[in-house]
N, C-alpha and C. Protein backbone atom coordinates (compact mmCIF):
# COMPACT_ATOMS: atom_id res chain seq x y z
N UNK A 1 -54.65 -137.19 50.32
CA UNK A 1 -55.69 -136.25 50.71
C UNK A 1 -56.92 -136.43 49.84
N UNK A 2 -58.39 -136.38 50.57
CA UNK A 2 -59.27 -136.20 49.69
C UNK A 2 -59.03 -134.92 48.71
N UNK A 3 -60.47 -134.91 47.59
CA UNK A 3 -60.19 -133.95 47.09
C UNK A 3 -61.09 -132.47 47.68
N UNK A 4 -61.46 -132.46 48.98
CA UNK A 4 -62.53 -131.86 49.66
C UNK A 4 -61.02 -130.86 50.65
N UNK A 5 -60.54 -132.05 51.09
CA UNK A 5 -58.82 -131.98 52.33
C UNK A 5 -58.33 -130.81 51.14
N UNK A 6 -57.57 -131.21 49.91
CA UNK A 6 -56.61 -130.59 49.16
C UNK A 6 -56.80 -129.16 48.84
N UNK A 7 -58.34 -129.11 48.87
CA UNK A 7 -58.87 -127.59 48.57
C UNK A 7 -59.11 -126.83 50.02
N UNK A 8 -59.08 -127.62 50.94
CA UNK A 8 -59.28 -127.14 52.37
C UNK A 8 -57.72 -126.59 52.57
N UNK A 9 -56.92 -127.10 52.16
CA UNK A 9 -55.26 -126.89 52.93
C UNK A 9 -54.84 -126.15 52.35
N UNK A 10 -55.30 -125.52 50.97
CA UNK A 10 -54.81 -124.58 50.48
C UNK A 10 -54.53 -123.30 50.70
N UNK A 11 -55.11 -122.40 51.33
CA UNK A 11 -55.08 -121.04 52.14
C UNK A 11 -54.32 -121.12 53.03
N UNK A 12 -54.16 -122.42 53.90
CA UNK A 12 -52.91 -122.31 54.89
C UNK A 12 -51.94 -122.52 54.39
N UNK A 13 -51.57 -123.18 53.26
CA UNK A 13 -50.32 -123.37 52.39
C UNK A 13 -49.78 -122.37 51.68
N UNK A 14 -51.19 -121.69 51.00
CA UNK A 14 -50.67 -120.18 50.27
C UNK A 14 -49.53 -119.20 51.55
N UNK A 15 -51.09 -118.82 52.51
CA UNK A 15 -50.50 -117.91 53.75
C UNK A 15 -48.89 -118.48 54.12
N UNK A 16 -48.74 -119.89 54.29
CA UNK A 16 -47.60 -120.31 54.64
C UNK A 16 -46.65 -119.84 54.31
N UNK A 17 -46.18 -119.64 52.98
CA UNK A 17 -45.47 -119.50 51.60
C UNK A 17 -44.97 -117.79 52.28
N UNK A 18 -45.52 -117.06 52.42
CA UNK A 18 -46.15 -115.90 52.73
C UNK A 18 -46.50 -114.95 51.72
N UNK A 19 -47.42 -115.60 51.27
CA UNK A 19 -48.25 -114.90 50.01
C UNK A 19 -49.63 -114.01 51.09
N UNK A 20 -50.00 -112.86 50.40
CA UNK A 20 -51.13 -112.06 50.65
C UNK A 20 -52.07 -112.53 49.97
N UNK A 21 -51.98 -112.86 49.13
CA UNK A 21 -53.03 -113.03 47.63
C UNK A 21 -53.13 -114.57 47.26
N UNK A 22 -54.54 -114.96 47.24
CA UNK A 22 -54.83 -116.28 46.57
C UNK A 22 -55.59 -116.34 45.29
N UNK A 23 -55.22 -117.37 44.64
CA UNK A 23 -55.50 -117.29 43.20
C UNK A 23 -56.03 -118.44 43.27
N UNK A 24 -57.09 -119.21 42.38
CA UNK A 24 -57.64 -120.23 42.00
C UNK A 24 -58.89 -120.50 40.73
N UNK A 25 -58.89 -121.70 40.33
CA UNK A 25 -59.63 -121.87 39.26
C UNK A 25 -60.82 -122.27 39.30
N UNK A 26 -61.89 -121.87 38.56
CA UNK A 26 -63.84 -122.16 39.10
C UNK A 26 -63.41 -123.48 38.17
N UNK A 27 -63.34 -124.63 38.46
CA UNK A 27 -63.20 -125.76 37.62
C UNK A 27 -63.12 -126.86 38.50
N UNK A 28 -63.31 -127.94 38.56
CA UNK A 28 -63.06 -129.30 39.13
C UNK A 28 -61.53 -129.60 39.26
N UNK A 29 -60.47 -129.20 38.71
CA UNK A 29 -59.27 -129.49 38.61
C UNK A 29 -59.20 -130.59 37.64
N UNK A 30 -57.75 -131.47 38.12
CA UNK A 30 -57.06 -132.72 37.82
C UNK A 30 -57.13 -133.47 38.97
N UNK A 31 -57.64 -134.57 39.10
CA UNK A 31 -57.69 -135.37 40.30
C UNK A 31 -56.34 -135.97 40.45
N UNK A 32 -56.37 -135.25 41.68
CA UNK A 32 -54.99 -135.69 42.34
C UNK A 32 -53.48 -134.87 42.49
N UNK A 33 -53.81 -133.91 41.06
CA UNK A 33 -52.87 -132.73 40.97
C UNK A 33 -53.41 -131.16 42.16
N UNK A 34 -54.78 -131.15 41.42
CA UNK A 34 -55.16 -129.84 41.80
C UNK A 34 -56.54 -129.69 41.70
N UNK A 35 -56.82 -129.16 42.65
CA UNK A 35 -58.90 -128.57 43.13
C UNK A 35 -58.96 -127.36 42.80
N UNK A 36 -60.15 -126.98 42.31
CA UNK A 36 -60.54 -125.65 41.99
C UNK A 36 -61.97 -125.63 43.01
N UNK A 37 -62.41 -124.37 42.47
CA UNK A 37 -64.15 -124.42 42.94
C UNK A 37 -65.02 -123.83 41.88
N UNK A 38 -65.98 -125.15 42.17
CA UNK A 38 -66.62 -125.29 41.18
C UNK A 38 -68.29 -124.53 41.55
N UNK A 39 -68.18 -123.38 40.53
CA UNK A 39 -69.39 -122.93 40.77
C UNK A 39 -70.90 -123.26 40.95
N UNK A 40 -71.02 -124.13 39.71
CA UNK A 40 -72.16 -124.76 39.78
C UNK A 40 -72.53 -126.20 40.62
N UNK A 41 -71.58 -126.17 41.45
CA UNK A 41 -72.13 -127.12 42.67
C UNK A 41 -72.11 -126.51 43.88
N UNK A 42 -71.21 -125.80 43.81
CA UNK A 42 -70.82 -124.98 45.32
C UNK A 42 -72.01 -124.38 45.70
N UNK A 43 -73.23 -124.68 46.75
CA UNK A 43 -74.27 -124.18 47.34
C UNK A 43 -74.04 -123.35 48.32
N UNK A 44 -75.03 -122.41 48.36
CA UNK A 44 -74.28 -121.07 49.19
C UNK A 44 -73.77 -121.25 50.65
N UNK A 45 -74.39 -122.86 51.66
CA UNK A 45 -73.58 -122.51 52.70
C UNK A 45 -72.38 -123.02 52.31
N UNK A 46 -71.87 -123.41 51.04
CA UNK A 46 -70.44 -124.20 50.93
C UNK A 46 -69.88 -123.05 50.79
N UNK A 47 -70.39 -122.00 49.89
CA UNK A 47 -69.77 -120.68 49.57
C UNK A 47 -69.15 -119.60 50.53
N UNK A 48 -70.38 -119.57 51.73
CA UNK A 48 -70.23 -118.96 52.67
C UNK A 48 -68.80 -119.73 53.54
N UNK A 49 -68.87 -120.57 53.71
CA UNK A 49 -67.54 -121.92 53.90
C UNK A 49 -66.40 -120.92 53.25
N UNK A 50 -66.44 -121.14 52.19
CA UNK A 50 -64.96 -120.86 51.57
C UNK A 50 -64.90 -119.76 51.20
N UNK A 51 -65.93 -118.67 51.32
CA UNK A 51 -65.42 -117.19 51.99
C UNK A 51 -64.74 -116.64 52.51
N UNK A 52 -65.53 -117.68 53.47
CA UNK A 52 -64.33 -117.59 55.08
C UNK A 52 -62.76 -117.60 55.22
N UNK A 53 -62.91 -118.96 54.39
CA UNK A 53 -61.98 -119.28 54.62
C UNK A 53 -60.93 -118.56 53.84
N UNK A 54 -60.88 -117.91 52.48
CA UNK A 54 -60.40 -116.87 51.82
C UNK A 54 -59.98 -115.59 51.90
N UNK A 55 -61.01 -115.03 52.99
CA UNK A 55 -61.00 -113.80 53.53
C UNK A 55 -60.27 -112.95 54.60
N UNK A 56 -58.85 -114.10 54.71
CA UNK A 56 -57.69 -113.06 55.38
C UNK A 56 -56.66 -112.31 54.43
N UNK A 57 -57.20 -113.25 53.43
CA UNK A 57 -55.92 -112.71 51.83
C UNK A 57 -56.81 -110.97 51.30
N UNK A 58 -55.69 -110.41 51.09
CA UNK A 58 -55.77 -109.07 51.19
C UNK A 58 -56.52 -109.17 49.42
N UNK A 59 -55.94 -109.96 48.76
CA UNK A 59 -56.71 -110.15 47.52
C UNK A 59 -56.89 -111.62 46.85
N UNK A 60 -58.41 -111.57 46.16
CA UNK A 60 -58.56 -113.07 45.47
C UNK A 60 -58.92 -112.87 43.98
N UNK A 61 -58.70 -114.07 43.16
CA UNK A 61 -58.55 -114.10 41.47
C UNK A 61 -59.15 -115.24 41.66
N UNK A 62 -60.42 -115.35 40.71
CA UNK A 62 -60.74 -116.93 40.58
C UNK A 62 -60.24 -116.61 38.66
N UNK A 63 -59.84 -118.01 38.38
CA UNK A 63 -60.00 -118.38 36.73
C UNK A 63 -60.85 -119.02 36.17
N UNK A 64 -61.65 -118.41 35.36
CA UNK A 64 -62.98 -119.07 34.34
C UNK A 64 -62.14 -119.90 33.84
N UNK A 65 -63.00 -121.12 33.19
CA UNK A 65 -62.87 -122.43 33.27
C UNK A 65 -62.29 -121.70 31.56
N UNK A 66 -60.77 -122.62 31.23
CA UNK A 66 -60.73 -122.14 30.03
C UNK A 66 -61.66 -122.62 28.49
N UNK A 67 -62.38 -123.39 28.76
CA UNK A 67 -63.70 -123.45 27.55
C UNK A 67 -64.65 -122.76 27.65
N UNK A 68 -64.61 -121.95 28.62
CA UNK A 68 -65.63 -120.66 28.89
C UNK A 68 -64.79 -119.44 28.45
N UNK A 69 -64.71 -119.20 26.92
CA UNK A 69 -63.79 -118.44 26.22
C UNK A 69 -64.85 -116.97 25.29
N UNK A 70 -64.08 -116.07 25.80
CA UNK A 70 -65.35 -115.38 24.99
C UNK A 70 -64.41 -115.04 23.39
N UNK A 71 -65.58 -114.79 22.55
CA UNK A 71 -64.56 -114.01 20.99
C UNK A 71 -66.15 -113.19 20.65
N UNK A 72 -65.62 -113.46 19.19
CA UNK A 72 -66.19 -112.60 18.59
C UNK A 72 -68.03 -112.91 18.75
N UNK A 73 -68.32 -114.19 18.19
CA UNK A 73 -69.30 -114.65 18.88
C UNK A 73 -69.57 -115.86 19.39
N UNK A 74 -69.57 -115.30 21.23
CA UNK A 74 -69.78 -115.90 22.18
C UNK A 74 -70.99 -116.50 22.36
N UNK A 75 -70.73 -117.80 22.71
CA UNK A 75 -72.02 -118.74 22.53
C UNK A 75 -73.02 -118.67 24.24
N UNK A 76 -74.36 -118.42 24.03
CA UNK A 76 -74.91 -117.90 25.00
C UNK A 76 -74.92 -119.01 26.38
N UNK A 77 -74.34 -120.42 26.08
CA UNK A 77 -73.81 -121.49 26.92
C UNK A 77 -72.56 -120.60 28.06
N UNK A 78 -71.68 -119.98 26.57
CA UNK A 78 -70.23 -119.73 27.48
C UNK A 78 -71.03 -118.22 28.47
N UNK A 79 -71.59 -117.75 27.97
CA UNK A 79 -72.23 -115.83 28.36
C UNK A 79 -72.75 -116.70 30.31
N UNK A 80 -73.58 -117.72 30.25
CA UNK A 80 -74.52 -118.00 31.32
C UNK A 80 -73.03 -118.80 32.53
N UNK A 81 -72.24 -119.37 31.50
CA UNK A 81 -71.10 -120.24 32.55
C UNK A 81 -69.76 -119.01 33.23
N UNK A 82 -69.89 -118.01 32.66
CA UNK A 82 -69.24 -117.08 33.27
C UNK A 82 -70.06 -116.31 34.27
N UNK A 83 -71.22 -116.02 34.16
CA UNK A 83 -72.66 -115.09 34.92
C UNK A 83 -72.20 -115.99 36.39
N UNK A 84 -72.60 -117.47 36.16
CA UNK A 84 -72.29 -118.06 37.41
C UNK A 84 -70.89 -118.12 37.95
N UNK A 85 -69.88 -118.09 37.36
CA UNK A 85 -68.70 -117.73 37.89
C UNK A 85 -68.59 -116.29 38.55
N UNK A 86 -69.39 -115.43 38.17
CA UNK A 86 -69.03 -114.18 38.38
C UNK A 86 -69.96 -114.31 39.45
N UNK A 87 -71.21 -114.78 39.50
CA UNK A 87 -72.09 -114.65 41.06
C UNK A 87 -70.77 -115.06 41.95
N UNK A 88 -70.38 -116.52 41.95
CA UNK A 88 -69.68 -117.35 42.89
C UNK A 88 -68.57 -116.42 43.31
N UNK A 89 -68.26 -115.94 42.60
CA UNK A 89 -67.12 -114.61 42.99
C UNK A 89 -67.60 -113.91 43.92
N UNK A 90 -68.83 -112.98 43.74
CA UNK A 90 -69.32 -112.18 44.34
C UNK A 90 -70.01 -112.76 45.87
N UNK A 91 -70.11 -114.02 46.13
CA UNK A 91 -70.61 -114.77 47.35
C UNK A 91 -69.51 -114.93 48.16
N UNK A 92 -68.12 -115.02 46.86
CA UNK A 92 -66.49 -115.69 47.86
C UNK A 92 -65.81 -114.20 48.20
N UNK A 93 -66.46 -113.21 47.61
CA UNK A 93 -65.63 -112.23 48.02
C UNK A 93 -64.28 -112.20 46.93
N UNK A 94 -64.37 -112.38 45.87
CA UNK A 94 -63.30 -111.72 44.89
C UNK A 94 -63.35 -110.96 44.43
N UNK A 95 -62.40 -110.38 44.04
CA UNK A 95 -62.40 -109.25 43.25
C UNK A 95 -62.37 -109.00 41.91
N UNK A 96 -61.36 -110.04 41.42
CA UNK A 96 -61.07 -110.33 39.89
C UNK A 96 -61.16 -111.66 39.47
N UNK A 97 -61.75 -111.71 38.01
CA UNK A 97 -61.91 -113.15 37.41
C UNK A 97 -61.57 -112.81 35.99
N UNK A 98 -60.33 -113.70 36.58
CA UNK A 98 -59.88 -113.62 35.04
C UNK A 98 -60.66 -114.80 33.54
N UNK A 99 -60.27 -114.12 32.48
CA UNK A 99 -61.05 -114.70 31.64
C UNK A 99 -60.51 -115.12 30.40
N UNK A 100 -60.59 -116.37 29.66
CA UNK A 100 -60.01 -115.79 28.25
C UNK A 100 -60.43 -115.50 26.63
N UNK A 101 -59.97 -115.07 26.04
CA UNK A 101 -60.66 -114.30 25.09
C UNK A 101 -60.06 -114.48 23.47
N UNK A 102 -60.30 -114.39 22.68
CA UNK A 102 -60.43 -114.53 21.69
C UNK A 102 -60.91 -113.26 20.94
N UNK A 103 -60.68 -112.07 20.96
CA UNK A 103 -60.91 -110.79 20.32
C UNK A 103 -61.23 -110.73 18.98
N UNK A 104 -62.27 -109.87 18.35
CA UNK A 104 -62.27 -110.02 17.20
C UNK A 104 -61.15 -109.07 16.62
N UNK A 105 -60.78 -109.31 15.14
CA UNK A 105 -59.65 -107.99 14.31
C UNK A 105 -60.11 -106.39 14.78
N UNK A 106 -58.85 -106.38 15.01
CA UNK A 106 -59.01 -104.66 15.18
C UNK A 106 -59.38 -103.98 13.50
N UNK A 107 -58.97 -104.49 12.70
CA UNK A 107 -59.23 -104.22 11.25
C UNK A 107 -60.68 -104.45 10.73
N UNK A 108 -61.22 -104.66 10.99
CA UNK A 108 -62.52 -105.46 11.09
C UNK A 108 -63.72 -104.67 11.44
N UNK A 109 -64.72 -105.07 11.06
CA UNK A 109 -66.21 -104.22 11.77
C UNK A 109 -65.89 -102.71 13.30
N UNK A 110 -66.11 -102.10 13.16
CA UNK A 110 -65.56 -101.24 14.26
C UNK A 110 -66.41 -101.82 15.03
N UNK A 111 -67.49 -102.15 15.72
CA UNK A 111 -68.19 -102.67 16.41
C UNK A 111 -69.19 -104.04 16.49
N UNK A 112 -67.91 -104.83 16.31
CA UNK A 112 -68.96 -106.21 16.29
C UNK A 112 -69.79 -106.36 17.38
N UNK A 113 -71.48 -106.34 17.14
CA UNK A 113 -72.16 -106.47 17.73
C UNK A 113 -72.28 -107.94 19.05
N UNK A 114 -72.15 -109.04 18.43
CA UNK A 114 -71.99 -109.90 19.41
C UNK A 114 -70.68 -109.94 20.50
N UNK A 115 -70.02 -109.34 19.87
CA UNK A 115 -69.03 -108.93 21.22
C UNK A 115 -68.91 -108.04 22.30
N UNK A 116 -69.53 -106.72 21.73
CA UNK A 116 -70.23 -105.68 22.59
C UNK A 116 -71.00 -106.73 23.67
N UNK A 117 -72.16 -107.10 22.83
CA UNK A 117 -73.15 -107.12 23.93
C UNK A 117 -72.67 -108.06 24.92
N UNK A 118 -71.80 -109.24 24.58
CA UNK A 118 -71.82 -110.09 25.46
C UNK A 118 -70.37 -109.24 26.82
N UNK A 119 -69.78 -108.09 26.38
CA UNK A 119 -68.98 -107.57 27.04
C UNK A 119 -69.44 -106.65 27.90
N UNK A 120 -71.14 -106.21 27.65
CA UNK A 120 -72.24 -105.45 28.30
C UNK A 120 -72.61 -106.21 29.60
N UNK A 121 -73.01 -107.50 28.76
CA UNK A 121 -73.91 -108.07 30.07
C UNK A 121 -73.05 -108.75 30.76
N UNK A 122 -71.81 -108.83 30.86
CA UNK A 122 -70.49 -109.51 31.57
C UNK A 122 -70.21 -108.54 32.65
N UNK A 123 -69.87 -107.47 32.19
CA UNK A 123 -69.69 -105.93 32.75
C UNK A 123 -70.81 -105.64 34.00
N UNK A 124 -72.00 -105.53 33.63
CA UNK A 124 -73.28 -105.77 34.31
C UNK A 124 -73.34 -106.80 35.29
N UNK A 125 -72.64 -108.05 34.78
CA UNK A 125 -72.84 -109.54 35.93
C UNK A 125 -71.35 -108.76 36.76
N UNK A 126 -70.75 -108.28 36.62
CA UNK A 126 -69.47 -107.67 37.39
C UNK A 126 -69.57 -106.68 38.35
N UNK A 127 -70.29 -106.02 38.06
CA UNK A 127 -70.83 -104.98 38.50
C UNK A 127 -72.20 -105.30 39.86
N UNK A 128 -72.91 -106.63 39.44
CA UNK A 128 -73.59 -107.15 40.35
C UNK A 128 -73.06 -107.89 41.41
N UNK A 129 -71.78 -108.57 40.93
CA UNK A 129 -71.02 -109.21 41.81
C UNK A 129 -69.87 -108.93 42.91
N UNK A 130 -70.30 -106.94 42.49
CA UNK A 130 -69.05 -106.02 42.88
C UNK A 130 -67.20 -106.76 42.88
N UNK A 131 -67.15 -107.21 41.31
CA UNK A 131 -65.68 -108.08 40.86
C UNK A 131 -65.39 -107.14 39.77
N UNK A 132 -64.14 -107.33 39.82
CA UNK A 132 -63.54 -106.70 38.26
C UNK A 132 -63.51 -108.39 37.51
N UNK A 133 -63.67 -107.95 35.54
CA UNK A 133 -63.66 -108.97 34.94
C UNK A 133 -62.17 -108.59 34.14
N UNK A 134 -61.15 -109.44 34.48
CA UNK A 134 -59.70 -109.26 33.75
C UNK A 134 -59.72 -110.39 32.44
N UNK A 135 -59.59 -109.30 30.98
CA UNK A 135 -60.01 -110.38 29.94
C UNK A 135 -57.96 -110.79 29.66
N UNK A 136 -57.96 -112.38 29.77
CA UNK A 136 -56.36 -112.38 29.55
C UNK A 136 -56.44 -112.48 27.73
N UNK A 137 -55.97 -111.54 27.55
CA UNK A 137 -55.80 -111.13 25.99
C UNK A 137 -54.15 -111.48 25.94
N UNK A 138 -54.16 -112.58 24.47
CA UNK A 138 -52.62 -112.42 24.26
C UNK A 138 -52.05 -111.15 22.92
N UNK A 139 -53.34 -110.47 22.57
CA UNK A 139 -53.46 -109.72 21.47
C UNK A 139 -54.72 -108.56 21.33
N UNK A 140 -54.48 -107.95 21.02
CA UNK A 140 -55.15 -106.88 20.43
C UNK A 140 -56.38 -106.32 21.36
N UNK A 141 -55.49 -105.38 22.25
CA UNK A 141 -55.66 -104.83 23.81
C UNK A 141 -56.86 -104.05 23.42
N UNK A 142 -56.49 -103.21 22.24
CA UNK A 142 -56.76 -101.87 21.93
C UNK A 142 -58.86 -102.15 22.31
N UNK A 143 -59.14 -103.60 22.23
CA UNK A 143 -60.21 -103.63 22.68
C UNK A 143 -61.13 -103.38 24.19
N UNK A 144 -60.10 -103.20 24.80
CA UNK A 144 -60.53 -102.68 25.88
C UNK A 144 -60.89 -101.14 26.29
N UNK A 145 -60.99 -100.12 25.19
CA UNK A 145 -61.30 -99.38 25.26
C UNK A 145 -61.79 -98.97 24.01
N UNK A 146 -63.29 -99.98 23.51
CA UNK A 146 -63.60 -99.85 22.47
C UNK A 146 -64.88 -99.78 22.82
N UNK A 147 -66.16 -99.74 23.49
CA UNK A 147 -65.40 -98.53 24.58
C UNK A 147 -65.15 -99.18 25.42
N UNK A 148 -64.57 -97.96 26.79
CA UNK A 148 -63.60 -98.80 28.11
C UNK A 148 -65.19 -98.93 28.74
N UNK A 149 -65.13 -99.97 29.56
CA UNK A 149 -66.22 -100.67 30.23
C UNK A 149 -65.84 -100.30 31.65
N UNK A 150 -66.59 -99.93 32.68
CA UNK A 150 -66.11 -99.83 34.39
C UNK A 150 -65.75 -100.97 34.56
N UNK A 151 -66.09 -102.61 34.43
CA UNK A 151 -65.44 -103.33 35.04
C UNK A 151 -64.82 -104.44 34.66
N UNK A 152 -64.29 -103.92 33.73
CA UNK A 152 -63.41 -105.22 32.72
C UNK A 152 -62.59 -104.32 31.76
N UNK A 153 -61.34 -105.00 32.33
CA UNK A 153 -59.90 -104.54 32.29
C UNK A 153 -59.03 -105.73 31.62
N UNK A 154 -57.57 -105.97 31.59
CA UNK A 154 -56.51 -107.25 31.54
C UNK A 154 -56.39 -107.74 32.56
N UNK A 155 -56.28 -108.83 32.28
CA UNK A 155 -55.39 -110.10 32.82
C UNK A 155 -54.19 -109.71 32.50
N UNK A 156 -53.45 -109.23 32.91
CA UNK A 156 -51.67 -108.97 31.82
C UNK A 156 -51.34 -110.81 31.88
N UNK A 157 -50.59 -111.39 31.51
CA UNK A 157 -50.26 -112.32 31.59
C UNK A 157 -48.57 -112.49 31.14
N UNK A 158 -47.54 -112.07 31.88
CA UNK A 158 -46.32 -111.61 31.36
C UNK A 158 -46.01 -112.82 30.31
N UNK A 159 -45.83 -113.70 31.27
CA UNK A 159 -45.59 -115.07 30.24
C UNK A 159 -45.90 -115.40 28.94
N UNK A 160 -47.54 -114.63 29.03
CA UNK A 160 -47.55 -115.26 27.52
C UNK A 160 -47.56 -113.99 26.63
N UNK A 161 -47.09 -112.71 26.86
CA UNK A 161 -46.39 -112.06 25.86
C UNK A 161 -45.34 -112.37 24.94
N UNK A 162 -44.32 -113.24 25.59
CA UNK A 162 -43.47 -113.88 25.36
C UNK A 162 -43.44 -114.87 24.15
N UNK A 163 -44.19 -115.68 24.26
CA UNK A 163 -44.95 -116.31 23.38
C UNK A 163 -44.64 -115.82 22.11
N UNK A 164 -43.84 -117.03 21.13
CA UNK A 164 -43.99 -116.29 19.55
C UNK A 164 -43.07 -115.22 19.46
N UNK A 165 -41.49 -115.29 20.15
CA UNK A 165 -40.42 -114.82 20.43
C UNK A 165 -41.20 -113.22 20.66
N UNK A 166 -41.97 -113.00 21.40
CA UNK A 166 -42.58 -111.57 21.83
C UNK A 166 -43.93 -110.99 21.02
N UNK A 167 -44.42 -111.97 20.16
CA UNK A 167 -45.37 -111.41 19.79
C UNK A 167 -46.45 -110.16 20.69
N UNK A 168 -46.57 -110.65 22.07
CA UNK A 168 -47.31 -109.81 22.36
C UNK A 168 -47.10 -108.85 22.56
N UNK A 169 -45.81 -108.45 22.83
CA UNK A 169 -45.23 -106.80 23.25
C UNK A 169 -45.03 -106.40 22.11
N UNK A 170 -44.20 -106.74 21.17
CA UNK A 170 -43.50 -106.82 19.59
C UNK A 170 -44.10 -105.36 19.59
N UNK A 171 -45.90 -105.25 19.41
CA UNK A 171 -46.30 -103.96 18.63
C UNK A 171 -46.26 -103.12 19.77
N UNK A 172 -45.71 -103.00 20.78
CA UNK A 172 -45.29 -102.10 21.95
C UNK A 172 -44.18 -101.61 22.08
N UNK A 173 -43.05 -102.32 21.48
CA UNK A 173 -41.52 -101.47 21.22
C UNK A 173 -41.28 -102.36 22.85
N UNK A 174 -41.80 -103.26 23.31
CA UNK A 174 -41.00 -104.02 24.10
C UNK A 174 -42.06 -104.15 25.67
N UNK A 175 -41.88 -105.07 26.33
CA UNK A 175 -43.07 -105.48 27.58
C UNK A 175 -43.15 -103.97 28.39
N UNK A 176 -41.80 -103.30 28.76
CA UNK A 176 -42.44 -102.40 29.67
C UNK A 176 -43.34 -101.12 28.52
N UNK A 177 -43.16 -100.52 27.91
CA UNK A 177 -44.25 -99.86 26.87
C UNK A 177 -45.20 -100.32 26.78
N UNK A 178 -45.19 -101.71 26.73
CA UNK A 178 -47.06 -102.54 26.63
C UNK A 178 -47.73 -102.17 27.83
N UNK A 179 -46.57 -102.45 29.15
CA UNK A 179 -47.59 -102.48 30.39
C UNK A 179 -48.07 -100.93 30.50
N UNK A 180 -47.36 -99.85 30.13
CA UNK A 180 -47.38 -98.44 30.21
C UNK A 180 -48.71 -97.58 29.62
N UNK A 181 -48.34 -98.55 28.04
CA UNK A 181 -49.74 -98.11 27.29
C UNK A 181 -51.05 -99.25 27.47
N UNK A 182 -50.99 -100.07 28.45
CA UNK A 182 -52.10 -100.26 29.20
C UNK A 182 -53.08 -99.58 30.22
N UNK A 183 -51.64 -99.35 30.72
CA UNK A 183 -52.42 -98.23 32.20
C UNK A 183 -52.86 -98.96 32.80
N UNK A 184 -54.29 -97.91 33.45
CA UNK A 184 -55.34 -98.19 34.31
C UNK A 184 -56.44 -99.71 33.56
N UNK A 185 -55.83 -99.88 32.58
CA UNK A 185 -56.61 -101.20 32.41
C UNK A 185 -56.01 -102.50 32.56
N UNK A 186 -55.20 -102.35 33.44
CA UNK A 186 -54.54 -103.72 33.74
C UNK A 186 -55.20 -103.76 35.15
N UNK A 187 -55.78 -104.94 35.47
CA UNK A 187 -56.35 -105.38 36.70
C UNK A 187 -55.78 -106.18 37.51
N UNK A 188 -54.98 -107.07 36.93
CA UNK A 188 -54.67 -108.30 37.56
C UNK A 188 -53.35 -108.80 36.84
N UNK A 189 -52.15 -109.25 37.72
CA UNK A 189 -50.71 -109.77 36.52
C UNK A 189 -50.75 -111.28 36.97
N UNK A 190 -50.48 -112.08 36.18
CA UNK A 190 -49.77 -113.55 35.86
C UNK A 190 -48.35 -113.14 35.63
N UNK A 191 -47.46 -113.53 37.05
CA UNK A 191 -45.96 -113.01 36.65
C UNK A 191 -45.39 -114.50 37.27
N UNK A 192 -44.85 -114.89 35.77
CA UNK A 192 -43.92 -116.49 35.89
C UNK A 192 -42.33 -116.22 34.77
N UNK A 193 -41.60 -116.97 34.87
CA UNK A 193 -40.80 -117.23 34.38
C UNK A 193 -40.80 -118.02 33.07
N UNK A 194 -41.37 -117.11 32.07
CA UNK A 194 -41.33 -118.03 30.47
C UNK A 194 -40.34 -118.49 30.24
């Protein structure tokens, strides 16, 4: 298959499966493994294209490219390569884009400024794109309501709680307490078999 075919057959393969929900990555892929869509080429009638073609799934997740990583301070390269992921969302009709992150210490500055802001104007590009932004945190949640933002929530990512014989639940007394004392800020789950 081209690599134009492989990204075309995908929605009928998902639906096939009988999945509701499609998931995919704003990235070029692996040639030959796997296609993503790539924001900064995808021109809006391509967009309008694969709208379409998206838009029987009851829900969609695109994944920011993982070197488009936000932390403590986010480089205004990564701030502009997510803005366009988050338009391309908002043209394909998603809802959530997940992201990953790098948090600063909860012990630490109560308000590191470069992380705020770049979690402002993310929030704002989310909000323009009518998407939720799901940050996949393998640690230190408590930032999501530092303060809580309308549109950026978790990625839960079960799998990689796991990680580090449970590090991520560990300070939860175990995964279901984590997901509990998440709540309403879980947006979106990654549920695999670690």
């Amino acid at each position: 298959l081209t690599r134009q075919a492989a990204l075309d057959d995908l929605p009928a393969w998902v639906a096939g499966a009988g999945c509701e929900s499609i998931a995919f990555h704003a990235g070029p892929g692996i040639p030959g493994k796997w296609r993503g869509i790539e924001p900064d080429t995808a021109g809006s009638g391509e967009r309008k294209r694969l709208g379409k073609m998206l838009s029987p799934f009851a829900t969609r997740e695109i994944h920011a490219p993982f070197g488009a990583k936000l932390g403590t301070k986010t480089p205004e390269s990564v701030v502009r390569k997510l803005e366009q992921v988050l338009a391309c969302a908002g043209d394909l009709g998603v809802e959530v884009v997940t992201v990953h992150a790098d948090p600063p210490p909860l012990d630490g500055p109560p308000w590191p400024d470069g992380w705020q802001r770049t979690l402002d104007t993310l929030d704002a590009a989310a909000a323009k794109a009518g998407a939720r932004i799901g940050i996949e945190f393998n640690n230190r949640f408590e930032w999501l309501r530092r303060p809580r933002r309308e549109r950026i929530g978790t990625t839960l990512d079960v799998g990689h709680m796991y990680i580090g014989n449970g590090a991520g639940y560990r300070p939860y007394g175990g995964i279901r307490r984590q997901i509990q004392s998440l709540g309403d800020t879980i947006v979106h789950l990654h549920v695999h078999d670690y």
